[in-house]
PDB file of N, CA and C in Angstrom:
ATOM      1  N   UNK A   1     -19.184  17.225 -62.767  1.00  0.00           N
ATOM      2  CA  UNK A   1     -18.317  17.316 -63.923  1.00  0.00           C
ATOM      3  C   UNK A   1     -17.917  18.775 -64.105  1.00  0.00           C
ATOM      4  N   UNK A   2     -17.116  18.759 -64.373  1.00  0.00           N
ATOM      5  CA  UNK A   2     -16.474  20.307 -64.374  1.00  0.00           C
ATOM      6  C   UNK A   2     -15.384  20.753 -65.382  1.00  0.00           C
ATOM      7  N   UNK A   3     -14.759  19.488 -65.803  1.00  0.00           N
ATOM      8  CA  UNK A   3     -13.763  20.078 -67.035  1.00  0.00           C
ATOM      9  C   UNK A   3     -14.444  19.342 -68.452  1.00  0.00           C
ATOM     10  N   UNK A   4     -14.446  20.316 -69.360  1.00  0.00           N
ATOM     11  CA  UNK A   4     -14.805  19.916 -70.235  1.00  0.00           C
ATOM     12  C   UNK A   4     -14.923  18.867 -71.175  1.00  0.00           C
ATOM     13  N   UNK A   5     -13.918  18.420 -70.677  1.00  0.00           N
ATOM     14  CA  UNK A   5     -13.947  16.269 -71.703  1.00  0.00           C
ATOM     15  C   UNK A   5     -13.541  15.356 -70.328  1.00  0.00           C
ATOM     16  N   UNK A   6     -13.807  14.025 -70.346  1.00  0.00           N
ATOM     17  CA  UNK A   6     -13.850  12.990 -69.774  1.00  0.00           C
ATOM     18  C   UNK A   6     -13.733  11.898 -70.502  1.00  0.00           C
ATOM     19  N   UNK A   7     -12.670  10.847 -70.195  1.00  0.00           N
ATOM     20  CA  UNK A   7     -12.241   9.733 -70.911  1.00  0.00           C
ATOM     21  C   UNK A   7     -13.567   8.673 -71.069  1.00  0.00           C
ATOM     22  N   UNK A   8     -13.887   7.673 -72.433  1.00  0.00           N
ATOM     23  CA  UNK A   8     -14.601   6.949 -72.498  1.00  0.00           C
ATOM     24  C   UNK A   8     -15.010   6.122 -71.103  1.00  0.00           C
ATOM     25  N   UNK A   9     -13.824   5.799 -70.695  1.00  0.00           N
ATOM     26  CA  UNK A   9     -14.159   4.686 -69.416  1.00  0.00           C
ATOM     27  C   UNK A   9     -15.208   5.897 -68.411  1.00  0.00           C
ATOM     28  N   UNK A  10     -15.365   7.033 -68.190  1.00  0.00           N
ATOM     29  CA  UNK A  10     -15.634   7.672 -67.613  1.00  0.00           C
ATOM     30  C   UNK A  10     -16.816   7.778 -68.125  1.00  0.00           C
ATOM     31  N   UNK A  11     -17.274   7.905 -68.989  1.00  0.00           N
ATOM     32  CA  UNK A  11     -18.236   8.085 -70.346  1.00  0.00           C
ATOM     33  C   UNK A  11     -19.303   7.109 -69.893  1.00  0.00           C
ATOM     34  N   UNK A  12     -18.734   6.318 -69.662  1.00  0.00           N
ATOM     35  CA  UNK A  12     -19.260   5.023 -69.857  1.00  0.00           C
ATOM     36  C   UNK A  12     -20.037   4.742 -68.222  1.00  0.00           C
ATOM     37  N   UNK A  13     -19.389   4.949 -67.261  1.00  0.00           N
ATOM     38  CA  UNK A  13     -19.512   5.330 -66.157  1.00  0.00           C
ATOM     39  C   UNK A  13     -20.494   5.930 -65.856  1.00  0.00           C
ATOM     40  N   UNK A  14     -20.751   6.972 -66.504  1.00  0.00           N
ATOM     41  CA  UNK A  14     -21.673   8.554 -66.321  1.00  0.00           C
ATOM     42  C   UNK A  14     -22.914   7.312 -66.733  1.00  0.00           C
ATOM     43  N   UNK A  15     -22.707   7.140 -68.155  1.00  0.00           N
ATOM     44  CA  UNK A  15     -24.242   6.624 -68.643  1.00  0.00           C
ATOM     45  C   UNK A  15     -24.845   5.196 -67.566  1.00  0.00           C
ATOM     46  N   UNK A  16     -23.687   4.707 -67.019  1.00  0.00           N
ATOM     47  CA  UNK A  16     -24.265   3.829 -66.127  1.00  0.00           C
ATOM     48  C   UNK A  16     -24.704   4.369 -64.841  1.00  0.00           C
ATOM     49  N   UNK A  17     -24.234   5.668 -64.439  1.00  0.00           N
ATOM     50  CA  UNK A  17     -24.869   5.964 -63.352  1.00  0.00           C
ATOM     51  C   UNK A  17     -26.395   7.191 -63.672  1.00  0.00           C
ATOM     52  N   UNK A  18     -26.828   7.318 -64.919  1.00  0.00           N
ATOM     53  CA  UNK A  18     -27.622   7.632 -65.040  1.00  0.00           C
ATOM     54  C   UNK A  18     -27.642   9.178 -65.785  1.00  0.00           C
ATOM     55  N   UNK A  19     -26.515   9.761 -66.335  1.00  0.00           N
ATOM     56  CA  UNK A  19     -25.844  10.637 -67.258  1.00  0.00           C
ATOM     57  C   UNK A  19     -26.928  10.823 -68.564  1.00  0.00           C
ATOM     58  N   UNK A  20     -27.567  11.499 -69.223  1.00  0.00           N
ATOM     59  CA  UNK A  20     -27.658  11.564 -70.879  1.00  0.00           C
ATOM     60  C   UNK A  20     -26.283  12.012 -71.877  1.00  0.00           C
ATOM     61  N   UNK A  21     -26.000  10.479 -72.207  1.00  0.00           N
ATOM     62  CA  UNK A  21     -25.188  10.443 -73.167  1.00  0.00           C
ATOM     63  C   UNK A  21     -25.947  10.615 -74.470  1.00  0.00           C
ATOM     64  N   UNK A  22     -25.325  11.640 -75.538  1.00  0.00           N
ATOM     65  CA  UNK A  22     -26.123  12.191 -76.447  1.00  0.00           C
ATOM     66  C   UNK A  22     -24.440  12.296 -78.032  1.00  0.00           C
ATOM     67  N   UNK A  23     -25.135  11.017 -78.580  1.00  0.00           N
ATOM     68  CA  UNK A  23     -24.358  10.426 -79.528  1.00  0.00           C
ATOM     69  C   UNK A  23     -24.764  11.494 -80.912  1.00  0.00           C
ATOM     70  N   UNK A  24     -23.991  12.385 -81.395  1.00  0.00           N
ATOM     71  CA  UNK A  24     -24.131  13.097 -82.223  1.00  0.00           C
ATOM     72  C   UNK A  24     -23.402  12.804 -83.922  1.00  0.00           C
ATOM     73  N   UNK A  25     -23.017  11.633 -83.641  1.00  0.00           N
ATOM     74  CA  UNK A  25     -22.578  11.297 -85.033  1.00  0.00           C
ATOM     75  C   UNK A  25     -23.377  11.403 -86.399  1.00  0.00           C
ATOM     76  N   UNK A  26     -23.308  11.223 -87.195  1.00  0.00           N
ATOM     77  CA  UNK A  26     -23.695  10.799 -88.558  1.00  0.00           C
ATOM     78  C   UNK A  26     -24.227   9.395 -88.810  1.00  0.00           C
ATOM     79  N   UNK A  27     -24.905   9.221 -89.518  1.00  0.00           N
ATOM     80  CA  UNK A  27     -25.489   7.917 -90.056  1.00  0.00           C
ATOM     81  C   UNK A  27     -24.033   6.885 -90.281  1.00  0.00           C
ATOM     82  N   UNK A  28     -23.370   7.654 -91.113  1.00  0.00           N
ATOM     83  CA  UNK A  28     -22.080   6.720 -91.630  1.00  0.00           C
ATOM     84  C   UNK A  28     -21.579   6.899 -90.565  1.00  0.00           C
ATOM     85  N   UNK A  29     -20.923   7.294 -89.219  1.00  0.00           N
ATOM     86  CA  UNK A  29     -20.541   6.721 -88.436  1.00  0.00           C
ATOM     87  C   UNK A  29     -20.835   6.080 -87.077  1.00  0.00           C
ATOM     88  N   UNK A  30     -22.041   5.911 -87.270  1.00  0.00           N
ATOM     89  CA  UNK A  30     -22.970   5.011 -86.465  1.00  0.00           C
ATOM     90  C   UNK A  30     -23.308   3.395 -87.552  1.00  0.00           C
ATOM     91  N   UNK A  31     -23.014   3.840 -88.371  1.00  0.00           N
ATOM     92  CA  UNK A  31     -22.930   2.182 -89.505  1.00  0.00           C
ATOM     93  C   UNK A  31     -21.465   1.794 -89.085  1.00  0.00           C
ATOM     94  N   UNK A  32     -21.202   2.416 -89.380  1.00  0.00           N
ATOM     95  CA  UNK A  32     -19.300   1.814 -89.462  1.00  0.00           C
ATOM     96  C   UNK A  32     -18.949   1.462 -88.206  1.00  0.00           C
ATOM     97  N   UNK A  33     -19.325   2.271 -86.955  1.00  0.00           N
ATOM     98  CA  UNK A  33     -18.618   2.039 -85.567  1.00  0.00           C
ATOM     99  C   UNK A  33     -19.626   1.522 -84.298  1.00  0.00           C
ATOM    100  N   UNK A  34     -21.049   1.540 -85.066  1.00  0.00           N
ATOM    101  CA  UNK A  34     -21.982   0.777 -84.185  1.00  0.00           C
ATOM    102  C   UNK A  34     -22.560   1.514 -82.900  1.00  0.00           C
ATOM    103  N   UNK A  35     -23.366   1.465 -82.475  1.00  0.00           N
ATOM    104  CA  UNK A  35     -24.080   2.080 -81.381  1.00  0.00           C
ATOM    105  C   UNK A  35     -23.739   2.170 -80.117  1.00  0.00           C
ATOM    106  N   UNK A  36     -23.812   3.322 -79.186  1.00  0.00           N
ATOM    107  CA  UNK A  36     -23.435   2.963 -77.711  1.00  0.00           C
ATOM    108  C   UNK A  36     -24.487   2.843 -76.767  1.00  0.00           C
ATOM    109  N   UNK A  37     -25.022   1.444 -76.161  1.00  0.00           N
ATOM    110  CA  UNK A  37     -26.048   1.332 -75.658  1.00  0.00           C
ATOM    111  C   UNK A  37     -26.640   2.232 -74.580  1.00  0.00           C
ATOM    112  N   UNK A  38     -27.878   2.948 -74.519  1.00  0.00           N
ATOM    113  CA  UNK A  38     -27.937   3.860 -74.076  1.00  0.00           C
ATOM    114  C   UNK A  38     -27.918   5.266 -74.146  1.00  0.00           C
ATOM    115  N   UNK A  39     -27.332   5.577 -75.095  1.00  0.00           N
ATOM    116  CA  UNK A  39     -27.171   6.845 -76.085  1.00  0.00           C
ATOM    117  C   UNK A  39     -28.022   6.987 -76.641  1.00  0.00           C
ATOM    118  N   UNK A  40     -28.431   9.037 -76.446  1.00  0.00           N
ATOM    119  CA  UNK A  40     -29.790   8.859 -77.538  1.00  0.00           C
ATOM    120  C   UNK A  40     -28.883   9.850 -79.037  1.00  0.00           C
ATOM    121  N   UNK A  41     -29.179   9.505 -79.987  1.00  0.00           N
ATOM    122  CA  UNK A  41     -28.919   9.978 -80.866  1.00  0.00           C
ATOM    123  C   UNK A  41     -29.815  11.182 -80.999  1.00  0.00           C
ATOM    124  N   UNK A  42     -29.015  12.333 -81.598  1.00  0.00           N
ATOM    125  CA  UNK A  42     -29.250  13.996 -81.251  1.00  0.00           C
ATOM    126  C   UNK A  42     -28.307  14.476 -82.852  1.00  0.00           C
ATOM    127  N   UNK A  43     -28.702  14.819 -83.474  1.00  0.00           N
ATOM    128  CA  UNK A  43     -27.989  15.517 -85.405  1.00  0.00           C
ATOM    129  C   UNK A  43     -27.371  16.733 -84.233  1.00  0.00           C
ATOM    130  N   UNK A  44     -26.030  16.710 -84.835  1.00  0.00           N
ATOM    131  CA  UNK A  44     -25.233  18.432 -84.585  1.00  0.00           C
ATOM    132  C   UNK A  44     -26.235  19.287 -84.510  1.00  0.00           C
ATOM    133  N   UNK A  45     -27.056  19.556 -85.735  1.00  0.00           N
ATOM    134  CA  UNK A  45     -27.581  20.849 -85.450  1.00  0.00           C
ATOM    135  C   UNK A  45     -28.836  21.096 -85.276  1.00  0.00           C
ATOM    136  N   UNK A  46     -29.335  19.975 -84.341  1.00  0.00           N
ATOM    137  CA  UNK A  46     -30.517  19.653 -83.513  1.00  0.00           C
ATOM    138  C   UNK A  46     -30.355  20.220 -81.954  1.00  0.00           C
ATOM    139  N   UNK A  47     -28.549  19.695 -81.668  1.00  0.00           N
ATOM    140  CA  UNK A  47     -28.156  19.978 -80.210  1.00  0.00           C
ATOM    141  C   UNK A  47     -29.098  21.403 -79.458  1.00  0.00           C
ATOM    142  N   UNK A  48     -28.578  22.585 -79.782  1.00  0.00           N
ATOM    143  CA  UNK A  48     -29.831  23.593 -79.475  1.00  0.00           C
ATOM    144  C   UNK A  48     -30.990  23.516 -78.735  1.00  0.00           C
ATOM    145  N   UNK A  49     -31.611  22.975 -79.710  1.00  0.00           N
ATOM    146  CA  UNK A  49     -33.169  22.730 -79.291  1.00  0.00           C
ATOM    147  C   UNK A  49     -33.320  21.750 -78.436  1.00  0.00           C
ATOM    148  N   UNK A  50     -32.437  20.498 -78.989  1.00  0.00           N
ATOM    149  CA  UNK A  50     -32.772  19.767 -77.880  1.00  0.00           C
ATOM    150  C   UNK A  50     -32.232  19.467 -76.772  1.00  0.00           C
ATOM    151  N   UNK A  51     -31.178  20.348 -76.723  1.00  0.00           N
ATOM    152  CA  UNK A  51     -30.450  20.600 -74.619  1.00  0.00           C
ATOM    153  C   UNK A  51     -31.388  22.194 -74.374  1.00  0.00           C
ATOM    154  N   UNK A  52     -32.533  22.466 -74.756  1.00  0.00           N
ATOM    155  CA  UNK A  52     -33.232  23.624 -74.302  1.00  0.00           C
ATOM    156  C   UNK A  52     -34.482  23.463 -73.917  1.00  0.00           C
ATOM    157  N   UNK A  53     -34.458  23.408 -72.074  1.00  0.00           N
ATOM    158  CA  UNK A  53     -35.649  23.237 -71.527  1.00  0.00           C
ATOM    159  C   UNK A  53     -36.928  24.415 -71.817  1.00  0.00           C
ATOM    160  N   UNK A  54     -36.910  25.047 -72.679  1.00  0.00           N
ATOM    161  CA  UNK A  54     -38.244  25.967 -72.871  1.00  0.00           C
ATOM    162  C   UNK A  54     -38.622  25.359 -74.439  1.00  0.00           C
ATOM    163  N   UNK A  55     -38.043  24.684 -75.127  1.00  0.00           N
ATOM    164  CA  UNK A  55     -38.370  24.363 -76.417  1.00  0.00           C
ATOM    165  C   UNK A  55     -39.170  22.991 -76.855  1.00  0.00           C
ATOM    166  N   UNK A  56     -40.079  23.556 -77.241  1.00  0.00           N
ATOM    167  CA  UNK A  56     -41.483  21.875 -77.906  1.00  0.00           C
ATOM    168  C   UNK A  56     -40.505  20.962 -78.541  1.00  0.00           C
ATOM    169  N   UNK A  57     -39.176  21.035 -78.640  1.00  0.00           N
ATOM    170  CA  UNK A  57     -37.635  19.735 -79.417  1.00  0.00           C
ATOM    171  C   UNK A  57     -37.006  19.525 -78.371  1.00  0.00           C
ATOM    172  N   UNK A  58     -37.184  19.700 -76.904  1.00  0.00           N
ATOM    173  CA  UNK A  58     -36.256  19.079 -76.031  1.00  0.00           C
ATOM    174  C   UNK A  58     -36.357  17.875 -76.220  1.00  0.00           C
ATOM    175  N   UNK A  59     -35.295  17.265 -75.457  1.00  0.00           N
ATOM    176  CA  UNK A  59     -35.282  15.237 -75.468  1.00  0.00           C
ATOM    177  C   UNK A  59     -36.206  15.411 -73.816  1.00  0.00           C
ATOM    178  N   UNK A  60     -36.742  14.504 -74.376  1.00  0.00           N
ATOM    179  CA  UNK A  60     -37.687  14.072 -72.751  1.00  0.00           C
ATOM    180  C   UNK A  60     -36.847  13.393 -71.869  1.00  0.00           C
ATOM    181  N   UNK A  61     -35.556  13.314 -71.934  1.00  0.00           N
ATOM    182  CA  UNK A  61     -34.716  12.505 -71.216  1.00  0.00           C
ATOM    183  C   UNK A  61     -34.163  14.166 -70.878  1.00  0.00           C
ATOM    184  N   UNK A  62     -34.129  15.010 -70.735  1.00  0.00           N
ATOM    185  CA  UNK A  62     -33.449  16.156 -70.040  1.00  0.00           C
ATOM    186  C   UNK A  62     -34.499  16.443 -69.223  1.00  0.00           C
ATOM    187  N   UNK A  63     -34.105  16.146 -67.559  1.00  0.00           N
ATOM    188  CA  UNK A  63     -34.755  16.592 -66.372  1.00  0.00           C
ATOM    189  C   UNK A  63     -34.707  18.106 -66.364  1.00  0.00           C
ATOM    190  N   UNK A  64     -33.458  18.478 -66.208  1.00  0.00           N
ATOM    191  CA  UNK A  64     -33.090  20.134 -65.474  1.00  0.00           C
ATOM    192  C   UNK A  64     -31.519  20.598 -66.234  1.00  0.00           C
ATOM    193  N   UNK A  65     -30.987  21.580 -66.059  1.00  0.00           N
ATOM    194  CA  UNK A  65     -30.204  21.937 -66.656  1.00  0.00           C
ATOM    195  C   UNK A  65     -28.669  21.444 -65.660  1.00  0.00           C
ATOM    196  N   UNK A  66     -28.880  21.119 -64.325  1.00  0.00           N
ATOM    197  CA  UNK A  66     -28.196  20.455 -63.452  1.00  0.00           C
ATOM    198  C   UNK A  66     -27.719  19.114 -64.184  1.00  0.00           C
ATOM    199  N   UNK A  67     -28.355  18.456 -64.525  1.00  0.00           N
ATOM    200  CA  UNK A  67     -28.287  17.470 -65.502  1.00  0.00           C
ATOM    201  C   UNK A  67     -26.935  16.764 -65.988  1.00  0.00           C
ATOM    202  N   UNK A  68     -26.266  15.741 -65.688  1.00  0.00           N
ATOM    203  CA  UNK A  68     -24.875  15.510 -66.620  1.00  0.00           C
ATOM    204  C   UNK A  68     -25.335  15.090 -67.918  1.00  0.00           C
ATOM    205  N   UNK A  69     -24.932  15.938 -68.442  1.00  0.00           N
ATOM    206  CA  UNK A  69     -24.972  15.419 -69.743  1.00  0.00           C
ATOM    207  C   UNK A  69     -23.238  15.182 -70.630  1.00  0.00           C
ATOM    208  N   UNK A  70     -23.299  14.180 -71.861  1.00  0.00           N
ATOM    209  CA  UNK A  70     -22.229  13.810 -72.314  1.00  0.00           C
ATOM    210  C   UNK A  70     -22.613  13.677 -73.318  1.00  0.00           C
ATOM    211  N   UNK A  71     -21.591  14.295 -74.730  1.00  0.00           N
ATOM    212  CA  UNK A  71     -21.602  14.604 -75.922  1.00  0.00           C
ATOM    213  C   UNK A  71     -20.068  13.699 -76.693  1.00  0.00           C
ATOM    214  N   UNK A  72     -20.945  12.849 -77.430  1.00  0.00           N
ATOM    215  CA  UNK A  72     -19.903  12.017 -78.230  1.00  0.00           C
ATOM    216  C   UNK A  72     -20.329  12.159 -79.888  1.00  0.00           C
ATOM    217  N   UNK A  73     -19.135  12.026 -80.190  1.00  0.00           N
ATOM    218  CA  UNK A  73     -18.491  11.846 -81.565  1.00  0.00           C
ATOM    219  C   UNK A  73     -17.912  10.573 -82.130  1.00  0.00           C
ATOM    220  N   UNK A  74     -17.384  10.842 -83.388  1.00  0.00           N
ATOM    221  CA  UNK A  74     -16.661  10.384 -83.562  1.00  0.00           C
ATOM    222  C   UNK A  74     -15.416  10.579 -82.695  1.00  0.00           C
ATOM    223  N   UNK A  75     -14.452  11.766 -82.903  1.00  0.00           N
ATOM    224  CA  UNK A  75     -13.662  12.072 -81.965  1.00  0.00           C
ATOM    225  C   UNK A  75     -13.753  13.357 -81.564  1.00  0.00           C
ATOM    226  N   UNK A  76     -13.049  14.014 -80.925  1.00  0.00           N
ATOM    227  CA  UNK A  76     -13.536  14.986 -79.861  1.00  0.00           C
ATOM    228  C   UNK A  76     -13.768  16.164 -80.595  1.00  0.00           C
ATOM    229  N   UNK A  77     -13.196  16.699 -81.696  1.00  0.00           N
ATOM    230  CA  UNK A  77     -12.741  17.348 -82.724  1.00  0.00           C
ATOM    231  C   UNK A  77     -14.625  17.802 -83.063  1.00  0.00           C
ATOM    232  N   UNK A  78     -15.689  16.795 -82.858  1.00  0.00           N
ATOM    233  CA  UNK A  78     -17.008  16.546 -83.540  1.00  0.00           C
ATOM    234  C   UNK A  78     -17.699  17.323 -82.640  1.00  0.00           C
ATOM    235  N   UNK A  79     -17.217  17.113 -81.476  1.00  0.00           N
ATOM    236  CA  UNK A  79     -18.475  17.932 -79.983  1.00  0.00           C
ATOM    237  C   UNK A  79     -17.838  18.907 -79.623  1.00  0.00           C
ATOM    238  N   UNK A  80     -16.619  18.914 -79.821  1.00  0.00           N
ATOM    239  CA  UNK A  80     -15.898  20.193 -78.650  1.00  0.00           C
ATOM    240  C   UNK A  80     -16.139  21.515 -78.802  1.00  0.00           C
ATOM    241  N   UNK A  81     -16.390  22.334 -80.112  1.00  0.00           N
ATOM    242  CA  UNK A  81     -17.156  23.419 -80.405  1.00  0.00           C
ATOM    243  C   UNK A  81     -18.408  23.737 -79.682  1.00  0.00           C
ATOM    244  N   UNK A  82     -19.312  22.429 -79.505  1.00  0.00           N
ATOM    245  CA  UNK A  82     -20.655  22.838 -78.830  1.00  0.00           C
ATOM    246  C   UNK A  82     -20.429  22.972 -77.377  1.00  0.00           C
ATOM    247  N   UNK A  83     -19.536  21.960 -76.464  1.00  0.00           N
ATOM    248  CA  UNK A  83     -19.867  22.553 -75.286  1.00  0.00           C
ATOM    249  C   UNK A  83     -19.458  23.969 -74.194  1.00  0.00           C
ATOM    250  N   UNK A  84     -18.702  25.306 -74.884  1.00  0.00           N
ATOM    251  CA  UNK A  84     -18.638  26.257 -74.034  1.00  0.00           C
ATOM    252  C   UNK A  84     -20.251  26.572 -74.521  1.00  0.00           C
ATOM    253  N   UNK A  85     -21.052  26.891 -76.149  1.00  0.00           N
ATOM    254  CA  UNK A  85     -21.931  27.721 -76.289  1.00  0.00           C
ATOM    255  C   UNK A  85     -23.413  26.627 -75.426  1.00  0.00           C
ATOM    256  N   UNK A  86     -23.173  25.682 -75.619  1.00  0.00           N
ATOM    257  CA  UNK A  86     -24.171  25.214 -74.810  1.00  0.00           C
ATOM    258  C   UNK A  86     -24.186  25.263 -72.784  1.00  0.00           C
ATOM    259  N   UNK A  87     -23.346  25.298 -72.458  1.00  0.00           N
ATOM    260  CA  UNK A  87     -22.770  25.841 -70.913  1.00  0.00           C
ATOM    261  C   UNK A  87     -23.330  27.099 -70.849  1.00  0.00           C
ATOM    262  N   UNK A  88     -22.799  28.002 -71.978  1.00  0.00           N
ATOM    263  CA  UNK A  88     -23.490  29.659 -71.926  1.00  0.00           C
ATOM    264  C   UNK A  88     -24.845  29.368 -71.816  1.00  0.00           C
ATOM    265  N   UNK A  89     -25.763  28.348 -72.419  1.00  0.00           N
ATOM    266  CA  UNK A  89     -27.225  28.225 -72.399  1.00  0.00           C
ATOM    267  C   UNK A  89     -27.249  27.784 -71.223  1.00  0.00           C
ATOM    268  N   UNK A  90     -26.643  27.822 -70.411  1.00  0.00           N
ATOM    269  CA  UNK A  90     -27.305  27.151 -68.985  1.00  0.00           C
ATOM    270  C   UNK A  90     -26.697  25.942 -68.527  1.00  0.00           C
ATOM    271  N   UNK A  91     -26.302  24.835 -69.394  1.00  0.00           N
ATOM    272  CA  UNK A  91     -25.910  23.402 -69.115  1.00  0.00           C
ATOM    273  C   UNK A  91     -24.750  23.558 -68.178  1.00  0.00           C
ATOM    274  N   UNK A  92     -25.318  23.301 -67.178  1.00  0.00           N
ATOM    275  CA  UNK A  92     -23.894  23.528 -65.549  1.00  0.00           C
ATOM    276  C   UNK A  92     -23.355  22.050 -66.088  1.00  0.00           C
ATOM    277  N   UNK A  93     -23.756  20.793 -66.081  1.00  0.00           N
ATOM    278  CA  UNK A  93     -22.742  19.437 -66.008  1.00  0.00           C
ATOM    279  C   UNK A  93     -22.293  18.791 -67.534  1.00  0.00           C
ATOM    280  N   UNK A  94     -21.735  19.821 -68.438  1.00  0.00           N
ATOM    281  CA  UNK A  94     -21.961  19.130 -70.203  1.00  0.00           C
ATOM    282  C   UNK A  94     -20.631  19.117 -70.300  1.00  0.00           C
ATOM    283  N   UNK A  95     -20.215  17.765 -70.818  1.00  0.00           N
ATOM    284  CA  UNK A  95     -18.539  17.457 -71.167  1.00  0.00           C
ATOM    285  C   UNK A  95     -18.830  16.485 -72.437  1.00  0.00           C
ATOM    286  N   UNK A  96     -17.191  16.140 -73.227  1.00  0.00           N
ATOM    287  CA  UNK A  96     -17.710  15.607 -74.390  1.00  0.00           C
ATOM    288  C   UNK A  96     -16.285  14.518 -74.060  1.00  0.00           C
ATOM    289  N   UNK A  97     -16.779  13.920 -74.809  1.00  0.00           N
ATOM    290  CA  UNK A  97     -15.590  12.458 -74.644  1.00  0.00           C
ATOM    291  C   UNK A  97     -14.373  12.728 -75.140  1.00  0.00           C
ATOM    292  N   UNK A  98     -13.091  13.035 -74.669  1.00  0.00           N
ATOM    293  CA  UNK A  98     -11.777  13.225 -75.445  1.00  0.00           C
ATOM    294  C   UNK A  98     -11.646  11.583 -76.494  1.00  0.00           C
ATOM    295  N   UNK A  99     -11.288  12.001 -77.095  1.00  0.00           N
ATOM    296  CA  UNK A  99     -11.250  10.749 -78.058  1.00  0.00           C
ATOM    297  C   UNK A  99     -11.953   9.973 -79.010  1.00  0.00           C
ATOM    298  N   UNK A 100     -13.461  10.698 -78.730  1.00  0.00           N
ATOM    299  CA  UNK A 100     -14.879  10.370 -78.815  1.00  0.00           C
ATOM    300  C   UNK A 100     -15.067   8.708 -79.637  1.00  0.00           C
ATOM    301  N   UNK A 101     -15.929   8.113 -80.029  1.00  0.00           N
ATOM    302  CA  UNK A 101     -16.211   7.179 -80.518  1.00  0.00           C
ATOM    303  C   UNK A 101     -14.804   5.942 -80.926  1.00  0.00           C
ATOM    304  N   UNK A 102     -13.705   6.390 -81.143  1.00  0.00           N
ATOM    305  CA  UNK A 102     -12.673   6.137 -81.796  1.00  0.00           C
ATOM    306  C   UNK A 102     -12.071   5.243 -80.577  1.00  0.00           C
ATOM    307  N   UNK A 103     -11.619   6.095 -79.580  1.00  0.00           N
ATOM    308  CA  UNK A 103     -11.118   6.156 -78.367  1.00  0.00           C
ATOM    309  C   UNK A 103     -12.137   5.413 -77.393  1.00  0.00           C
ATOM    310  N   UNK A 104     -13.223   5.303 -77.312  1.00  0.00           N
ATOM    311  CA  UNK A 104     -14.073   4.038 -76.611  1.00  0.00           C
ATOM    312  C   UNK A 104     -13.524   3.049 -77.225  1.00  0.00           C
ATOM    313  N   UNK A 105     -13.893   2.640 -78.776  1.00  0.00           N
ATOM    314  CA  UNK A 105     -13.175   1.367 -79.124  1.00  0.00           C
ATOM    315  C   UNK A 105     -12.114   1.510 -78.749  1.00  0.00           C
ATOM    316  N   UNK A 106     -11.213   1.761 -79.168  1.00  0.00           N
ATOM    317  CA  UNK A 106      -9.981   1.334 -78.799  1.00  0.00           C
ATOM    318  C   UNK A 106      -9.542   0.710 -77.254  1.00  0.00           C
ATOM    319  N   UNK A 107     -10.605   1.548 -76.791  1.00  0.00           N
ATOM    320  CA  UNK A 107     -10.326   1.236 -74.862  1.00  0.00           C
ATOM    321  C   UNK A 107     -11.029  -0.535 -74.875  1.00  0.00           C
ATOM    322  N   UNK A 108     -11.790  -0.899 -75.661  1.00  0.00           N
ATOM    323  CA  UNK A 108     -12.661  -2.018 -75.920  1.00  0.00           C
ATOM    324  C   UNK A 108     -13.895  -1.783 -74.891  1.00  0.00           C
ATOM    325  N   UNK A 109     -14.454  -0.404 -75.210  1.00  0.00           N
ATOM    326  CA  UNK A 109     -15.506  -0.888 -74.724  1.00  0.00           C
ATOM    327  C   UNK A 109     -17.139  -1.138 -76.037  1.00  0.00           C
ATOM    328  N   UNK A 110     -18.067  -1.712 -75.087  1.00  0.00           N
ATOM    329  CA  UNK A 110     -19.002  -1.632 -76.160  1.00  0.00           C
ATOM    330  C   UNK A 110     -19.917  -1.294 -77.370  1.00  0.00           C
ATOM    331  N   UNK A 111     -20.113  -1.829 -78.247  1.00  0.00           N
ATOM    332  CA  UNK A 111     -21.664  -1.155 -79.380  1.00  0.00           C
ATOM    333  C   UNK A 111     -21.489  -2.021 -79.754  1.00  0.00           C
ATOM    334  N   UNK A 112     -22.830  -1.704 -80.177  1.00  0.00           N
ATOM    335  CA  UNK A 112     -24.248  -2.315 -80.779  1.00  0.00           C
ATOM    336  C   UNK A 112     -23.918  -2.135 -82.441  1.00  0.00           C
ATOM    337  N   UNK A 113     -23.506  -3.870 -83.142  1.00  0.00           N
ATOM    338  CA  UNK A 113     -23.402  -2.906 -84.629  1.00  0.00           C
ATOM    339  C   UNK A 113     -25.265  -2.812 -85.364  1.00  0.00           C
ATOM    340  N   UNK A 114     -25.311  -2.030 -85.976  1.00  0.00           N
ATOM    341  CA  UNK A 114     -26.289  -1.789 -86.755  1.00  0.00           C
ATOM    342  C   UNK A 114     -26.682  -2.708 -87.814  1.00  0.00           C
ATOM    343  N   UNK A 115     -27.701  -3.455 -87.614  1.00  0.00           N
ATOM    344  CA  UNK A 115     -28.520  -4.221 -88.733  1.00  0.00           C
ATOM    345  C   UNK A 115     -28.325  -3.782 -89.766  1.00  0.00           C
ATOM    346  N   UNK A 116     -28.226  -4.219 -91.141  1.00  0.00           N
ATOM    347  CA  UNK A 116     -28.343  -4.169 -92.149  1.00  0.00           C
ATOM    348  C   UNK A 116     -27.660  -3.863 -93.165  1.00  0.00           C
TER     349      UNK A 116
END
């Protein structure tokens, strides 16, 4: 991965071939627009710590900094700030979904709505 955003269908792709997709939304828009299976949910201003292999808050799902990782939103507008300063930390494969959450639906692809 090399340019900074990649279309949902692509998105979607990554997490099936074994990608950490890292769903950064909000509560309210994980109620409203439902889950993407496979995605670990990561708060904005958790990202840091937890794409940082020296820190006791990494996600145990980050092998190495080689790593693809994929950053979704609502829409792109939500991740696109984080991935040059997280790249500066090291992350060689980090792109964020153009369109983010919005733009999967629309493409019809899947989630999970939320109980309750």
């Amino acid at each position: 991965m090399s340019t900074s955003s990649i279309t949902p269908a692509q998105a979607r792709q990554a997490l099936e071939s074994g990608a950490l997709v890292i769903d950064v939304r909000g509560d309210p828009g994980r109620q409203r627009d439902g889950l993407i299976d496979g995605a670990v949910v990561v708060a904005k201003a958790d990202l840091a710590e937890a794409l940082d292999l020296a820190s006791p808050k990494k996600l145990p799902q980050l092998a190495s900094l080689d790593q693809a990782v994929v950053l979704i939103c609502t829409t792109e507008k939500g991740t696109e700030p984080y991935v040059a300063p997280l790249r500066q930390a090291g992350l060689k494969n980090l792109v964020h979904v153009d369109g983010g959450v919005a733009a999967w639906k629309e493409q019809g692809l899947p989630t999970t709505p939320i109980a309750g």
